[in-house]
PDB file of N, CA and C in Angstrom:
ATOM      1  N   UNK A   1      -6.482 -17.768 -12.485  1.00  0.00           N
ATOM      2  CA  UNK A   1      -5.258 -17.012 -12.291  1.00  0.00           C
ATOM      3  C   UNK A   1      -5.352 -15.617 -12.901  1.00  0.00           C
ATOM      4  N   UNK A   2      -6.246 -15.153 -13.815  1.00  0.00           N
ATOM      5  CA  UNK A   2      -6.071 -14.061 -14.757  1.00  0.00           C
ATOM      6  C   UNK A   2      -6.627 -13.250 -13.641  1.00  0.00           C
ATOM      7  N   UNK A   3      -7.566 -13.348 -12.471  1.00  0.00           N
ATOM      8  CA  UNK A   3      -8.367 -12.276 -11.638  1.00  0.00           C
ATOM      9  C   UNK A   3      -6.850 -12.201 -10.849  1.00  0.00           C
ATOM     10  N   UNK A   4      -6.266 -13.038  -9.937  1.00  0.00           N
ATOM     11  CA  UNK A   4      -4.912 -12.882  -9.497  1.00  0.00           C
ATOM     12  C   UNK A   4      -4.337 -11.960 -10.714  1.00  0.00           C
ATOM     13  N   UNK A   5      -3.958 -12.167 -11.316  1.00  0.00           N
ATOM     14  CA  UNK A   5      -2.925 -11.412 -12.256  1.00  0.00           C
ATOM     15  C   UNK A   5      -3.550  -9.926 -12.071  1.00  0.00           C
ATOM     16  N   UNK A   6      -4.701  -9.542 -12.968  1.00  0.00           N
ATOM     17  CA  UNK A   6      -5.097  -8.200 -12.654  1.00  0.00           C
ATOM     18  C   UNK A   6      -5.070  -7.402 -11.458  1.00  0.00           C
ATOM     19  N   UNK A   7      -5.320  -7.664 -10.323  1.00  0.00           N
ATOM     20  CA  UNK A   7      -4.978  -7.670  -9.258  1.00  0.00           C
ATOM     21  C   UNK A   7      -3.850  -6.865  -8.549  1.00  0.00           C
ATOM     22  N   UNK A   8      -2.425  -7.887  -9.311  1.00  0.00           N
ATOM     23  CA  UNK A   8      -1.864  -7.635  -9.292  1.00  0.00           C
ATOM     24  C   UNK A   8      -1.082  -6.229  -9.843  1.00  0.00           C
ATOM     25  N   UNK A   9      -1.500  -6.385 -11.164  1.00  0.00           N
ATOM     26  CA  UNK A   9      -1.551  -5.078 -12.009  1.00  0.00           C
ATOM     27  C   UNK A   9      -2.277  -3.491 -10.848  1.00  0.00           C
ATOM     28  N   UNK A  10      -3.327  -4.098 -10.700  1.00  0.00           N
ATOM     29  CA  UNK A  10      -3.821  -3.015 -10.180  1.00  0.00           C
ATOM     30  C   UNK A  10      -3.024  -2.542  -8.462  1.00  0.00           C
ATOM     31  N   UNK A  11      -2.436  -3.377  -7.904  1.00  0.00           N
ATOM     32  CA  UNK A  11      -1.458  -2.987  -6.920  1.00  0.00           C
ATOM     33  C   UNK A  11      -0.386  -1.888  -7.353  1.00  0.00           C
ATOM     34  N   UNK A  12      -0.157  -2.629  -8.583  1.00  0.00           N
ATOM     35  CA  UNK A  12       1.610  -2.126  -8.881  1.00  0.00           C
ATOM     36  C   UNK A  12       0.802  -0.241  -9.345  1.00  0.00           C
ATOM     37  N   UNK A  13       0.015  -0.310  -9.818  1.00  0.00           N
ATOM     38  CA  UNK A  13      -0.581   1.142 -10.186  1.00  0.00           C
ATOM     39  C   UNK A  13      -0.703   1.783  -9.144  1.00  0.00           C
ATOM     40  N   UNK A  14      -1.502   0.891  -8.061  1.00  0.00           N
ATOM     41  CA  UNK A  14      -1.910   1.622  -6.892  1.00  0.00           C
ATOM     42  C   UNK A  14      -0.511   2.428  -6.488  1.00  0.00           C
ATOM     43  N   UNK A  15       0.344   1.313  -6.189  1.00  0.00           N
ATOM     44  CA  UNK A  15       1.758   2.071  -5.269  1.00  0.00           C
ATOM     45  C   UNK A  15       2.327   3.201  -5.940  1.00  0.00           C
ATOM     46  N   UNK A  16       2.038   2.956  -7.726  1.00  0.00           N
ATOM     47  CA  UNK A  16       2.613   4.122  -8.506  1.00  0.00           C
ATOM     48  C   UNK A  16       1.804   5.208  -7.966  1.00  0.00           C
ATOM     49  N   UNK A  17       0.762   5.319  -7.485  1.00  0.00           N
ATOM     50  CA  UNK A  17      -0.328   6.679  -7.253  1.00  0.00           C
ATOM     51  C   UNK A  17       0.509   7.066  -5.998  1.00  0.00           C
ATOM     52  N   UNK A  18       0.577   6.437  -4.553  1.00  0.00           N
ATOM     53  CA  UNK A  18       1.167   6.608  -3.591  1.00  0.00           C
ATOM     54  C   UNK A  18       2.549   7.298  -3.811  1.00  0.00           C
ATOM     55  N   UNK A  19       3.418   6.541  -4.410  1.00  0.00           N
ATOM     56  CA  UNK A  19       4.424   7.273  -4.926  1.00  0.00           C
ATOM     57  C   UNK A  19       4.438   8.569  -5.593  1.00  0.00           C
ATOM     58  N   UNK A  20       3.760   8.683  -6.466  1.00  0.00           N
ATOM     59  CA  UNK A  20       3.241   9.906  -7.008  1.00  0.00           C
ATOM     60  C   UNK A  20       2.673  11.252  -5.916  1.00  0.00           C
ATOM     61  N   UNK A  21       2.297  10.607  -5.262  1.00  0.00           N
ATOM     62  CA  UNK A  21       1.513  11.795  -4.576  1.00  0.00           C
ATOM     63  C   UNK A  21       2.514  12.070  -3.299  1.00  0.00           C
ATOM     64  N   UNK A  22       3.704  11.572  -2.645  1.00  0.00           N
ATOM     65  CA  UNK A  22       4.313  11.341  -2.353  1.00  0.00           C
ATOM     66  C   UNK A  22       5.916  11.982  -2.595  1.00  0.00           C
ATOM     67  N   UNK A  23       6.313  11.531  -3.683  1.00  0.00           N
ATOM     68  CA  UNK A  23       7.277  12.223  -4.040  1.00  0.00           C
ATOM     69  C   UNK A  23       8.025  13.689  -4.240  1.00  0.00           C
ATOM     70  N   UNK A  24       7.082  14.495  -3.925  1.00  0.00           N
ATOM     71  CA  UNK A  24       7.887  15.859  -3.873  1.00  0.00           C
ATOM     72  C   UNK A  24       7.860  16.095  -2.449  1.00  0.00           C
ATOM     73  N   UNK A  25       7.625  15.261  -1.662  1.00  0.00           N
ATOM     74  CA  UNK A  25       7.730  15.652  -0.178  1.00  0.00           C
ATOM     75  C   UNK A  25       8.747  15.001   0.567  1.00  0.00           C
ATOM     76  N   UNK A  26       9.561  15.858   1.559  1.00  0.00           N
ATOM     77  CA  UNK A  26      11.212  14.972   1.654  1.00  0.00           C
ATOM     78  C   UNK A  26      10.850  14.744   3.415  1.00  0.00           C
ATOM     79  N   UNK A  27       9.642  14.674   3.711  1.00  0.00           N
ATOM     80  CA  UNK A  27       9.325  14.425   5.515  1.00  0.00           C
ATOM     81  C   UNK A  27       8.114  14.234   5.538  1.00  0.00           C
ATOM     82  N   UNK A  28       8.135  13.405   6.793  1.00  0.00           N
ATOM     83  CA  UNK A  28       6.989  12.816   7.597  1.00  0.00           C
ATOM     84  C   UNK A  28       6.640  14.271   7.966  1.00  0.00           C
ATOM     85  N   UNK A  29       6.778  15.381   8.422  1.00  0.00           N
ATOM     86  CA  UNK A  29       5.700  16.703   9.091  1.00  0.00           C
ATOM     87  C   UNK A  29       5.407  17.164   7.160  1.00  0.00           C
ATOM     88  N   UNK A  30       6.233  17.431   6.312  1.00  0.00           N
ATOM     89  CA  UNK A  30       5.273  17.832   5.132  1.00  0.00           C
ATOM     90  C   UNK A  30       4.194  16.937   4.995  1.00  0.00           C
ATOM     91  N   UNK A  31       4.843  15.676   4.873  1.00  0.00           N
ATOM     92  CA  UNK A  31       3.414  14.490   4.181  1.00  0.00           C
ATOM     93  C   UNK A  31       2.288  14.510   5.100  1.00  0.00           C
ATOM     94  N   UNK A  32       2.534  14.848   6.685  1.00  0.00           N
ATOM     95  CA  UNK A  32       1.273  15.135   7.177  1.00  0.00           C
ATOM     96  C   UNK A  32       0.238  16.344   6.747  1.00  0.00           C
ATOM     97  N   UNK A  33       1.230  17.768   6.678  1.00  0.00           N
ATOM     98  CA  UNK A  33       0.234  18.735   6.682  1.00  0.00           C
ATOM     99  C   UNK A  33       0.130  19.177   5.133  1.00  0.00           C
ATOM    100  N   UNK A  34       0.215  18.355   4.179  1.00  0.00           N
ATOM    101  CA  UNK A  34      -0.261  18.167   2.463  1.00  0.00           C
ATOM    102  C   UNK A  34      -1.490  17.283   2.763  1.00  0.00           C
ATOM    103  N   UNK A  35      -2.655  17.853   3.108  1.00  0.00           N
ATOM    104  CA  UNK A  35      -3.674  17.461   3.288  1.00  0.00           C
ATOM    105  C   UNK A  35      -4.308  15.934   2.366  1.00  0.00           C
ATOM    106  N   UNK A  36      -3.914  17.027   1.042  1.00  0.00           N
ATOM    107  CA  UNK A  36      -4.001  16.074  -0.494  1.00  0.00           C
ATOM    108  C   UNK A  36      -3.728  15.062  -0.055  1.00  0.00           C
ATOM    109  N   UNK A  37      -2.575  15.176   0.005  1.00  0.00           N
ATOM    110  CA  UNK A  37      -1.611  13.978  -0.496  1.00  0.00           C
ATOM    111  C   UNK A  37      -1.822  12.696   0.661  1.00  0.00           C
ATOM    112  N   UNK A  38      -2.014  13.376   1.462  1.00  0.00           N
ATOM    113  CA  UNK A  38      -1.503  12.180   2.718  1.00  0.00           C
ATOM    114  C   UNK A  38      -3.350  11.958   2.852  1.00  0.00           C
ATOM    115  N   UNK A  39      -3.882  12.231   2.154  1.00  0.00           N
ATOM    116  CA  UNK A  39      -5.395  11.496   2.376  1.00  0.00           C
ATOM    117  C   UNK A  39      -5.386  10.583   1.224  1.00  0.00           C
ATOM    118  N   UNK A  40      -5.180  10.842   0.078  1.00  0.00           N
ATOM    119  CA  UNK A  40      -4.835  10.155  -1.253  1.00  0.00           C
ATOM    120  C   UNK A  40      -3.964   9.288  -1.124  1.00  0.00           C
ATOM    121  N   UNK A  41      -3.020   9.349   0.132  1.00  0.00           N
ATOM    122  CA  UNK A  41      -2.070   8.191  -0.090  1.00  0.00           C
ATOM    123  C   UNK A  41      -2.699   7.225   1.096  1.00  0.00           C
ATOM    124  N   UNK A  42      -3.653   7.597   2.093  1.00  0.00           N
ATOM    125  CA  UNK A  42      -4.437   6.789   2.594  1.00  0.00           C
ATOM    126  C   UNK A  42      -4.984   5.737   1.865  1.00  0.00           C
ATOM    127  N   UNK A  43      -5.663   6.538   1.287  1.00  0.00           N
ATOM    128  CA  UNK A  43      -6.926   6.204   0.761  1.00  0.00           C
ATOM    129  C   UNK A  43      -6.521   4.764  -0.776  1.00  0.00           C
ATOM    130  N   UNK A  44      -5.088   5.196  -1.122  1.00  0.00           N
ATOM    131  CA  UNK A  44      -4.589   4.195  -1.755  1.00  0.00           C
ATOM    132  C   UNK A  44      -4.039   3.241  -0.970  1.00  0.00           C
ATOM    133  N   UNK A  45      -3.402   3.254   0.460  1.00  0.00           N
ATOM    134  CA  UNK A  45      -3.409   1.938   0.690  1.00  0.00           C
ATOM    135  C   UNK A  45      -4.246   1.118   1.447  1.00  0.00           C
ATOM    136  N   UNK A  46      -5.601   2.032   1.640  1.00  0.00           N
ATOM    137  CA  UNK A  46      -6.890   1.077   1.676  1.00  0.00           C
ATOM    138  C   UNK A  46      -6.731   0.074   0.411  1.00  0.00           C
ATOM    139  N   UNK A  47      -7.063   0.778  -0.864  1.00  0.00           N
ATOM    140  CA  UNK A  47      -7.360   0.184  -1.624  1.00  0.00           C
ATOM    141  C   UNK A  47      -6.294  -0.939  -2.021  1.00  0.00           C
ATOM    142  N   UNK A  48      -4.730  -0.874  -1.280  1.00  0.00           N
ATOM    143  CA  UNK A  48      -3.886  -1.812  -1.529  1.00  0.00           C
ATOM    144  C   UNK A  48      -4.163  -3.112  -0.706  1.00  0.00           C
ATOM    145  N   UNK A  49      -4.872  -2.522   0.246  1.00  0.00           N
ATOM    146  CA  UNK A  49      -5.062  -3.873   1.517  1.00  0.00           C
ATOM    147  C   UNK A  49      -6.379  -4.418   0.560  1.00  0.00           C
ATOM    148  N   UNK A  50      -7.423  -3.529   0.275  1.00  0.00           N
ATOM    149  CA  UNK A  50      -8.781  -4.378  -0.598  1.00  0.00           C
ATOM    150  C   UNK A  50      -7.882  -5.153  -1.435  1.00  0.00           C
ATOM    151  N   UNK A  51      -7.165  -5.127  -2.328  1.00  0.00           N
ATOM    152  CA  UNK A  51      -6.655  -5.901  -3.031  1.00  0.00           C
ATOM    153  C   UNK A  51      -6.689  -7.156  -2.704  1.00  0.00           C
ATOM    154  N   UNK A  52      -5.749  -7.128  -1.547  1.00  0.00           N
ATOM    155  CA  UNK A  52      -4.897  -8.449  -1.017  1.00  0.00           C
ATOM    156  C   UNK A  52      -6.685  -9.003  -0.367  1.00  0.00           C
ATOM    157  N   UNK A  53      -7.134  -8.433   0.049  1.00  0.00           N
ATOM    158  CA  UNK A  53      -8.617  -9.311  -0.114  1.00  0.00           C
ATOM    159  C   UNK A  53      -9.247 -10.118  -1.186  1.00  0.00           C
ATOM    160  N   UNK A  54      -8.639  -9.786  -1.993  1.00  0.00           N
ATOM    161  CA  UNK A  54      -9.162 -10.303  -3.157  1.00  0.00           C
ATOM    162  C   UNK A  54      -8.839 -11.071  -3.831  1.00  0.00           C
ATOM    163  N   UNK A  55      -7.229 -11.066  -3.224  1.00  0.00           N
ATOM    164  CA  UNK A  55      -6.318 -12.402  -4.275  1.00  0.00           C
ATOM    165  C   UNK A  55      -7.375 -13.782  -3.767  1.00  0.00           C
ATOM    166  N   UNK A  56      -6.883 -14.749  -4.527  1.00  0.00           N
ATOM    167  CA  UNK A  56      -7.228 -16.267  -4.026  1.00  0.00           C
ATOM    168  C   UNK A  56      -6.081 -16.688  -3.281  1.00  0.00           C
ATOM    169  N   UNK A  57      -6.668 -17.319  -2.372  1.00  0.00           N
ATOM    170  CA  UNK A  57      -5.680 -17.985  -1.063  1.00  0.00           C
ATOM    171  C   UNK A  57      -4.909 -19.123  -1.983  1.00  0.00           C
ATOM    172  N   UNK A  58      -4.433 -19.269  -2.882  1.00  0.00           N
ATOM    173  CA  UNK A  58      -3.728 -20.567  -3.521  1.00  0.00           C
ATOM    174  C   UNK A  58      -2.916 -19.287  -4.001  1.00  0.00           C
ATOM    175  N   UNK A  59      -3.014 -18.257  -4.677  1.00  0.00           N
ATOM    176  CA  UNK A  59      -1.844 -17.338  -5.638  1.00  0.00           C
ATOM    177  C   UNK A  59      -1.269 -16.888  -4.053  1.00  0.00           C
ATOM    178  N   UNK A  60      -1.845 -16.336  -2.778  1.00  0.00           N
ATOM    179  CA  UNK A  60      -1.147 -15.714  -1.869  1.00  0.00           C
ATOM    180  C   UNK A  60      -0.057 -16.930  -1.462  1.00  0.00           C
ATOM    181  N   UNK A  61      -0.408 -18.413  -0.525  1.00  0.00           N
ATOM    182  CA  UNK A  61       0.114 -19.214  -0.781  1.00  0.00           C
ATOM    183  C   UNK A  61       1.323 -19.047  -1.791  1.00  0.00           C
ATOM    184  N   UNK A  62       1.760 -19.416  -3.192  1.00  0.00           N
ATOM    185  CA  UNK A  62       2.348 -19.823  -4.047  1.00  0.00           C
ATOM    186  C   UNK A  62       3.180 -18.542  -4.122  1.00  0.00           C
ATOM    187  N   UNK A  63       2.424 -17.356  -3.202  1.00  0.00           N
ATOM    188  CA  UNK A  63       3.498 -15.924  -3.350  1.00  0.00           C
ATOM    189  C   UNK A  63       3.659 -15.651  -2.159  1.00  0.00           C
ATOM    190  N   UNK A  64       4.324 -16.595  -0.633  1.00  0.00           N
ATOM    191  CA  UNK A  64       4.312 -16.517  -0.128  1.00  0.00           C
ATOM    192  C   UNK A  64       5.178 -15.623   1.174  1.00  0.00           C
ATOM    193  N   UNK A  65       6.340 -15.081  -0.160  1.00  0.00           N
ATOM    194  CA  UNK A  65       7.160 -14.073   0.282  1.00  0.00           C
ATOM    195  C   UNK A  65       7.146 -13.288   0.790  1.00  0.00           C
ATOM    196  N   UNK A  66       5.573 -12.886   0.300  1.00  0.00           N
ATOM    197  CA  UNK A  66       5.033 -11.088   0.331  1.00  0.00           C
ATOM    198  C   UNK A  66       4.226 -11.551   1.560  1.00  0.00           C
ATOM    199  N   UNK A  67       3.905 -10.664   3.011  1.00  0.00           N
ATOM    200  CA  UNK A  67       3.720 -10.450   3.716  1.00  0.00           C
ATOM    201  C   UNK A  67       1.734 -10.661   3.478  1.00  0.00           C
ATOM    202  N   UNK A  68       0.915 -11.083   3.074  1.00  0.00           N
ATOM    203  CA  UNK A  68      -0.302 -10.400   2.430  1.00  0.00           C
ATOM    204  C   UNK A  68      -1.547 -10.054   3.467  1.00  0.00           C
ATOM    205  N   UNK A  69      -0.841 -10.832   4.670  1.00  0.00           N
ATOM    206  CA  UNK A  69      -1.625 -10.752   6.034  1.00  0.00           C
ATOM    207  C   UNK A  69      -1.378  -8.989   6.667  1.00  0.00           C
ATOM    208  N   UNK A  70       0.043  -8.813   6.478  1.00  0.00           N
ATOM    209  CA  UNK A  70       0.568  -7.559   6.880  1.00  0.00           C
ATOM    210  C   UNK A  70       0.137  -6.308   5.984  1.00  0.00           C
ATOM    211  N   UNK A  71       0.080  -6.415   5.168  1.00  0.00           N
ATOM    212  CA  UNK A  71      -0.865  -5.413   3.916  1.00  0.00           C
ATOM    213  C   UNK A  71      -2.286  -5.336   4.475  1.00  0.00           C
ATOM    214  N   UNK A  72      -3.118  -5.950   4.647  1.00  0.00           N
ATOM    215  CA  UNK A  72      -4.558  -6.337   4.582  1.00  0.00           C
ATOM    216  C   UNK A  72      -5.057  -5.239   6.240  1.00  0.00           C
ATOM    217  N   UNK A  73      -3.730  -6.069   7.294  1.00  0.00           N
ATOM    218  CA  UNK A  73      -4.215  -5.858   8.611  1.00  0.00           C
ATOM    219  C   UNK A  73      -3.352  -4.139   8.793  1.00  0.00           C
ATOM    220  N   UNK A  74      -2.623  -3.706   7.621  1.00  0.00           N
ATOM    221  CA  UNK A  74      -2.441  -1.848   7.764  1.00  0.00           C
ATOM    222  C   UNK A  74      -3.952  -1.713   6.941  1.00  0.00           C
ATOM    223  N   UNK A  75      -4.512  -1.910   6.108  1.00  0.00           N
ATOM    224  CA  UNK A  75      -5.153  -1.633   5.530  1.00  0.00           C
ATOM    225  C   UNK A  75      -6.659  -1.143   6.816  1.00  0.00           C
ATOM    226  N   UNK A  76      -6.683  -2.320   7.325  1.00  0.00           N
ATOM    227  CA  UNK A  76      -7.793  -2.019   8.473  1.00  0.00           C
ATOM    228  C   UNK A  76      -7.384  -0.936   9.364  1.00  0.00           C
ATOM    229  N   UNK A  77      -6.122  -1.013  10.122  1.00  0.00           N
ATOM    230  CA  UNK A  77      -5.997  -0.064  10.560  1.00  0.00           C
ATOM    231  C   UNK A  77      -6.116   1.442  10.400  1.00  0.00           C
ATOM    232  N   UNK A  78      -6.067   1.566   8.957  1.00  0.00           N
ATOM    233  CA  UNK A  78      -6.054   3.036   8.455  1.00  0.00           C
ATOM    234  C   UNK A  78      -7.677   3.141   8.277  1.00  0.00           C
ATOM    235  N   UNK A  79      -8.290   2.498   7.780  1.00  0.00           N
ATOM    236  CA  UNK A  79      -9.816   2.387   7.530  1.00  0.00           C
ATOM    237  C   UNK A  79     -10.906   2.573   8.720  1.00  0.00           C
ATOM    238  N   UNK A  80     -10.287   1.838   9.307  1.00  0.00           N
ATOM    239  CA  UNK A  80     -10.903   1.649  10.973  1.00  0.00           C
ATOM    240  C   UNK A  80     -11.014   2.654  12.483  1.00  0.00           C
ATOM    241  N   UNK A  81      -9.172   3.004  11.817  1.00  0.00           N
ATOM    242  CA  UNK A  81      -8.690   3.929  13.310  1.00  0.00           C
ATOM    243  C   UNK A  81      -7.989   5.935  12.470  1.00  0.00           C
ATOM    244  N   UNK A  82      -8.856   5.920  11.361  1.00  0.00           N
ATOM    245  CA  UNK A  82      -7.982   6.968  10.710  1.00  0.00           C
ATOM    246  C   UNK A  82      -7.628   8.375  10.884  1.00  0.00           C
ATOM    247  N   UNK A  83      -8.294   8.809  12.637  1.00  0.00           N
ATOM    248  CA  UNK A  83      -7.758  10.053  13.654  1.00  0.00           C
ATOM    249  C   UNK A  83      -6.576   9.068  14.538  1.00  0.00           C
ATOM    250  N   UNK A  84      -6.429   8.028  14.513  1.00  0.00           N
ATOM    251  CA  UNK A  84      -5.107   7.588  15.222  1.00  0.00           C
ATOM    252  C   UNK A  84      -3.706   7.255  14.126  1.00  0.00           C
ATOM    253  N   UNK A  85      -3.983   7.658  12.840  1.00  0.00           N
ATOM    254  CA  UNK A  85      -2.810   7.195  11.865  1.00  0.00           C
ATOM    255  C   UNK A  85      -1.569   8.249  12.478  1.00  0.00           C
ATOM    256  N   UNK A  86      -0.184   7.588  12.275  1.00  0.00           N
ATOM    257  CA  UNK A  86       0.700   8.464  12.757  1.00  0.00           C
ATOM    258  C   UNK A  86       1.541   8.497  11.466  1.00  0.00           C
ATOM    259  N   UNK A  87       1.472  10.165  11.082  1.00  0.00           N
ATOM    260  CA  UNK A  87       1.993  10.193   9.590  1.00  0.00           C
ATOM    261  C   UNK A  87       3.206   9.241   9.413  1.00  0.00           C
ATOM    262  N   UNK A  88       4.232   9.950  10.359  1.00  0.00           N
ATOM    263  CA  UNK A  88       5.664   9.040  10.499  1.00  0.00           C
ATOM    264  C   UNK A  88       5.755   8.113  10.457  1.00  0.00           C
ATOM    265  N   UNK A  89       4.484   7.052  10.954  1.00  0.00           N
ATOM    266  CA  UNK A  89       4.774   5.409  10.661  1.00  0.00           C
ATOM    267  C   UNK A  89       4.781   5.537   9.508  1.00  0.00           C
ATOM    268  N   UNK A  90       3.308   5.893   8.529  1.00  0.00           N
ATOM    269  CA  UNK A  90       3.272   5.545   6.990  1.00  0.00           C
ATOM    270  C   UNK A  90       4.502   6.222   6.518  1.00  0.00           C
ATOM    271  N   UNK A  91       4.772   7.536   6.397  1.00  0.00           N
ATOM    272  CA  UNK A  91       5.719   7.902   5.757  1.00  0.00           C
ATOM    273  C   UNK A  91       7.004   6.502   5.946  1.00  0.00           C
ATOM    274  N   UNK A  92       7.605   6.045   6.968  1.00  0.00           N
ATOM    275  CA  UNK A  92       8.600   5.278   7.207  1.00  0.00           C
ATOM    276  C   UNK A  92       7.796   3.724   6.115  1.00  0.00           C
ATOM    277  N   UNK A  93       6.871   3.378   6.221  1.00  0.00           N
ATOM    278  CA  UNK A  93       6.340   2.666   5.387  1.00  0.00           C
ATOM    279  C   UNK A  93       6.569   2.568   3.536  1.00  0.00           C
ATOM    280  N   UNK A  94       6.454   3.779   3.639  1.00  0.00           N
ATOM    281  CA  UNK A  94       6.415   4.788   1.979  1.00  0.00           C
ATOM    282  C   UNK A  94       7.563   4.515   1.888  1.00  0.00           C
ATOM    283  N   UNK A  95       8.544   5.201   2.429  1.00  0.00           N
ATOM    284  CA  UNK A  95       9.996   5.092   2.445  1.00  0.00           C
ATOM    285  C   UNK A  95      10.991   3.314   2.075  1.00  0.00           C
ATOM    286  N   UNK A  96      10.455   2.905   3.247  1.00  0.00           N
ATOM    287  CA  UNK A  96      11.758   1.631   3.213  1.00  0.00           C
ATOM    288  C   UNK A  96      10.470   0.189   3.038  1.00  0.00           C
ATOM    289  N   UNK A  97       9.449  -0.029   3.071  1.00  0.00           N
ATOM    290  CA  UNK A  97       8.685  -0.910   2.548  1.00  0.00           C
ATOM    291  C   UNK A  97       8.048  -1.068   1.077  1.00  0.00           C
ATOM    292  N   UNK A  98       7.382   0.270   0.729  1.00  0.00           N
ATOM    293  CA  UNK A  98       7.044  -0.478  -0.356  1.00  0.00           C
ATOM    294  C   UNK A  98       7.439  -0.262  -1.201  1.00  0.00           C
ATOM    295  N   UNK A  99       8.828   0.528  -1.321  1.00  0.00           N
ATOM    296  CA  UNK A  99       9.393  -0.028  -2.710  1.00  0.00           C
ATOM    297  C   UNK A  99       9.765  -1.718  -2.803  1.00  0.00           C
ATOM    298  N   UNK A 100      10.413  -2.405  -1.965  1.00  0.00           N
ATOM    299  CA  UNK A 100      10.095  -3.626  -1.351  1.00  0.00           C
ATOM    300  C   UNK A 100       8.588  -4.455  -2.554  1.00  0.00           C
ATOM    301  N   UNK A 101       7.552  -4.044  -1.985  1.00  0.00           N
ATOM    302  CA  UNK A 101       6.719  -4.541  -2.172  1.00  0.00           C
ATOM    303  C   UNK A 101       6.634  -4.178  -3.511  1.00  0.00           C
ATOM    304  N   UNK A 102       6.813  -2.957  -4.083  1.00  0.00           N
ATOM    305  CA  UNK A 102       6.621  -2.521  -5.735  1.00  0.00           C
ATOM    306  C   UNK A 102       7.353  -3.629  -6.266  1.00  0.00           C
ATOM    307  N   UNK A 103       8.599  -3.802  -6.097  1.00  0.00           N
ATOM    308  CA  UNK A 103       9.612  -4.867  -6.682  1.00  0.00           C
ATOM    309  C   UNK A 103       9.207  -6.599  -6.370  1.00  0.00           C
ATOM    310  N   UNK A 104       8.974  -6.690  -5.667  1.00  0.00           N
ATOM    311  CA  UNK A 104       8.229  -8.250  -5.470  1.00  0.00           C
ATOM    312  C   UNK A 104       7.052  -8.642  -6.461  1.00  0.00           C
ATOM    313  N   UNK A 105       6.147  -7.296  -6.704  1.00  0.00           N
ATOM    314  CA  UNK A 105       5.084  -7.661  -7.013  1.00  0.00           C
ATOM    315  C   UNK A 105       5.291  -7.459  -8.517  1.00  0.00           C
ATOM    316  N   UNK A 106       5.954  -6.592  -9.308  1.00  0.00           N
ATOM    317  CA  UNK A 106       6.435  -6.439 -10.358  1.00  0.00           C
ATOM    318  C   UNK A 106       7.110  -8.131 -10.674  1.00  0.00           C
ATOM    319  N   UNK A 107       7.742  -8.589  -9.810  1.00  0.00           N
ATOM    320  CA  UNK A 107       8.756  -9.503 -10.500  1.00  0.00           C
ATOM    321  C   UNK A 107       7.809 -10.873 -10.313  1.00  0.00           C
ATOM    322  N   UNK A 108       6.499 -10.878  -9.906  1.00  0.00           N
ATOM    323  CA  UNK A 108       5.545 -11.859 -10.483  1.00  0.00           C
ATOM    324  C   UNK A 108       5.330 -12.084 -11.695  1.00  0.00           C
TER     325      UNK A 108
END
């Protein structure tokens, strides 16, 4: 359980980075053309979907609230297809999901 736990830890940081890099921008056309930011906030929720690769299938199970299939399979998409990302989805993502997910995963 302690590799689950860290894990976890390291999500809740991740989203803090996203957020961070994120937050002084009030639109989907800024967060696109902030080069920085909107590659950095890629590039963190790669590393949010690696995560959910990594839990053990008994902690995802037992945390079955959280979506972990739906994390994993944006994760590919951005990794895979990343001249087809459409800022506006993620931004709408950023927006009304993962605080969602910050709060779920915190209250593990």
């Amino acid at each position: 359980m302690h590799k689950d736990e860290t894990i976890i830890l390291l999500m809740i940081e991740t989203i803090g980075k996203i957020i961070l890099y994120t937050t002084d921008l009030d639109s989907a056309e800024k967060f696109e053309t902030d080069f920085k930011s909107f590659d950095a906030t890629i590039m963190n929720f790669i590393v949010l979907g690696e995560c959910v690769g990594k839990l053990s299938e008994q902690f995802k199970e037992s945390h079955s609230n959280i979506d972990w299939r739906k994390i994993y399979a944006f994760r590919n998409v951005l990794a895979h297809d990343y001249f087809g990302i459409y800022a506006a989805e993620v931004w709408e993502i950023i927006q009304k999901d993962l605080p969602k997910l910050k709060a779920n995963l915190e209250s593990i």
